[in-house]
Protein backbone atom coordinates (compact mmCIF):
# COMPACT_ATOMS: atom_id res chain seq x y z
CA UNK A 1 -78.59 78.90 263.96
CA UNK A 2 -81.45 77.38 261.62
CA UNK A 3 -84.35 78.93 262.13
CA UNK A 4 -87.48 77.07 261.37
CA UNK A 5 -89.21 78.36 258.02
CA UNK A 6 -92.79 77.13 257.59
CA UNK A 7 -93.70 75.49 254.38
CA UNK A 8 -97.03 76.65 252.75
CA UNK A 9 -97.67 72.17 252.39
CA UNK A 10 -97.69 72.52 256.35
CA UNK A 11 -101.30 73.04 256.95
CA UNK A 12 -101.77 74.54 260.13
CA UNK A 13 -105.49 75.96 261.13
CA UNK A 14 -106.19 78.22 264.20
CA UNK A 15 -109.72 77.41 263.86
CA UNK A 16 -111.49 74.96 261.53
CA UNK A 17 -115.43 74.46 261.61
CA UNK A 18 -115.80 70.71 260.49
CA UNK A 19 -113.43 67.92 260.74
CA UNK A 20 -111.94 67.02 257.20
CA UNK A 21 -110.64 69.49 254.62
CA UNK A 22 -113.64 69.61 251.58
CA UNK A 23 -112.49 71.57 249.15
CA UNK A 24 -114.79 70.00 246.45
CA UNK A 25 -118.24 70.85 248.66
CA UNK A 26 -116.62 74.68 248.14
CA UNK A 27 -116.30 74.89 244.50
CA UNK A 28 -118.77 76.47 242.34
CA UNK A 29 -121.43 73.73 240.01
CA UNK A 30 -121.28 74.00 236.87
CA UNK A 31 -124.67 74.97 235.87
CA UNK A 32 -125.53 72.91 232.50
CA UNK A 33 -127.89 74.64 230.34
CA UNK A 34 -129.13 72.52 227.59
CA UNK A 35 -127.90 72.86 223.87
CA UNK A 36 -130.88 75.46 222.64
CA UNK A 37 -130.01 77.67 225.13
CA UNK A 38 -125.82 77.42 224.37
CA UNK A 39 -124.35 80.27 221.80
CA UNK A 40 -121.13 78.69 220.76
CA UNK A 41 -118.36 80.34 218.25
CA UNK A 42 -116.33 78.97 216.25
CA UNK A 43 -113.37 80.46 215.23
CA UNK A 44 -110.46 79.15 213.53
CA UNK A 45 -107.43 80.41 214.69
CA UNK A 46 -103.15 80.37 214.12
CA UNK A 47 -102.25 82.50 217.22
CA UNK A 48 -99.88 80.89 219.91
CA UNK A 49 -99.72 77.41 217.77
CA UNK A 50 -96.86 78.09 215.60
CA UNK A 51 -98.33 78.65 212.38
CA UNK A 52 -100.86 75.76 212.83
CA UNK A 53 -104.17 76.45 212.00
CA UNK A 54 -106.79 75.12 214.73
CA UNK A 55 -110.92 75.77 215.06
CA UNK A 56 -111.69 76.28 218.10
CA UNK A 57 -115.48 76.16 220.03
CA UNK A 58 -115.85 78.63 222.47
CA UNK A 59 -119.50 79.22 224.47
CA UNK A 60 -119.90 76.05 226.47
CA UNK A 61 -121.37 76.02 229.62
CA UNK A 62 -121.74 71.70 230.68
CA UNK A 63 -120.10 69.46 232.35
CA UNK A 64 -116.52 68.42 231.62
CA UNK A 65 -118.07 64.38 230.50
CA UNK A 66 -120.52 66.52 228.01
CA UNK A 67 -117.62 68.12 226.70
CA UNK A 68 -115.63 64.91 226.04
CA UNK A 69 -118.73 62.95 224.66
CA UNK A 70 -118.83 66.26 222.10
CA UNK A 71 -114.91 66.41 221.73
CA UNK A 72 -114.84 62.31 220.43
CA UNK A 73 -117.86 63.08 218.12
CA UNK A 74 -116.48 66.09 216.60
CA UNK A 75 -112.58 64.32 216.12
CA UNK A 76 -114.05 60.91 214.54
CA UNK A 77 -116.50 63.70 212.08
CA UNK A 78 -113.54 65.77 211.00
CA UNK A 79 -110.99 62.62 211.00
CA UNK A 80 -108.49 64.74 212.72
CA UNK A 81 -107.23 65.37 216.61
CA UNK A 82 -108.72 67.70 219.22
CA UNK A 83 -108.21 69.05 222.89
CA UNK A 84 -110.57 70.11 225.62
CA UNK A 85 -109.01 73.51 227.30
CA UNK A 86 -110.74 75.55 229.37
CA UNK A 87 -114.23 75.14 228.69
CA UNK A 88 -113.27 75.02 225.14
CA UNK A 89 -112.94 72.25 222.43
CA UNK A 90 -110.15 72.64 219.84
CA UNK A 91 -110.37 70.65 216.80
CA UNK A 92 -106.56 70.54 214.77
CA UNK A 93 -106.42 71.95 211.14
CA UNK A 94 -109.81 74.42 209.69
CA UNK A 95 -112.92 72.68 210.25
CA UNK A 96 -115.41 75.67 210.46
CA UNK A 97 -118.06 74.40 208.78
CA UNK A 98 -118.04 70.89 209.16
CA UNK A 99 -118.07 71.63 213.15
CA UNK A 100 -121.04 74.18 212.36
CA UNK A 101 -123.03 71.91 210.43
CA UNK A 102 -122.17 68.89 213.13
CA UNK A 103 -122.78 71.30 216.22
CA UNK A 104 -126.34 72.59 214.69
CA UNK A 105 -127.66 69.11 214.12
CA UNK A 106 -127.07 68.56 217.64
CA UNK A 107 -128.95 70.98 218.73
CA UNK A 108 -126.51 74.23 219.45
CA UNK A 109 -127.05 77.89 218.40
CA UNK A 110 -123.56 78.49 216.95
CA UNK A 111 -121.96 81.52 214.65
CA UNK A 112 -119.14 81.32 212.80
CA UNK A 113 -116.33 84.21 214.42
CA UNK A 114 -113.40 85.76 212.75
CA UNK A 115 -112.84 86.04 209.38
């Protein structure tokens, strides 16, 4: 007796309105403010890295290609390596304010967070 188990990769609709599945028409836009109206923090932080000290920039509301143009410019300024995550850029090693002077030339409100 094998009874027939359905998988949750088995899409099957009772009802669909349109023809082909658009999940990208559903999802939220990103609304992209420009960099005056942005508050960014930087923080530099050890938690969750083991014992590696990273600065990260929280605050950023563009799109993920603004964020990469911004992540290159701010790894080739400090010399070092860097991650986008989330809506936020983290830079390896303490870079506070190197990133704060870099980020304020650009154009950004940004505050220094933590201590």
């Amino acid at each position: 007796m094998s009874a027939s188990k359905s998988n949750s990769s088995d899409k099957q609709f009772v009802y669909r309105e349109f023809g082909n599945d658009n999940s990208a028409a559903t999802e939220r836009p990103i609304q992209e403010l420009p960099p005056q109206q942005q508050n960014l923090r930087i923080q530099a932080t050890r938690t969750g890295r083991k014992g590696k000290t990273v600065t990260v920039i929280t605050g950023f509301q563009t799109k993920p290609e603004t964020l990469a143009d911004l992540l290159k410019q701010l790894k080739t300024q400090c010399g070092t390596g860097g991650t986008v995550k989330d809506d936020t850029i983290e830079i390896q090693g303490e870079h506070k304010q190197k990133i704060l002077e870099i980020v304020t030339k650009l154009g950004y409100k940004a505050k220094l967070s933590g201590g």
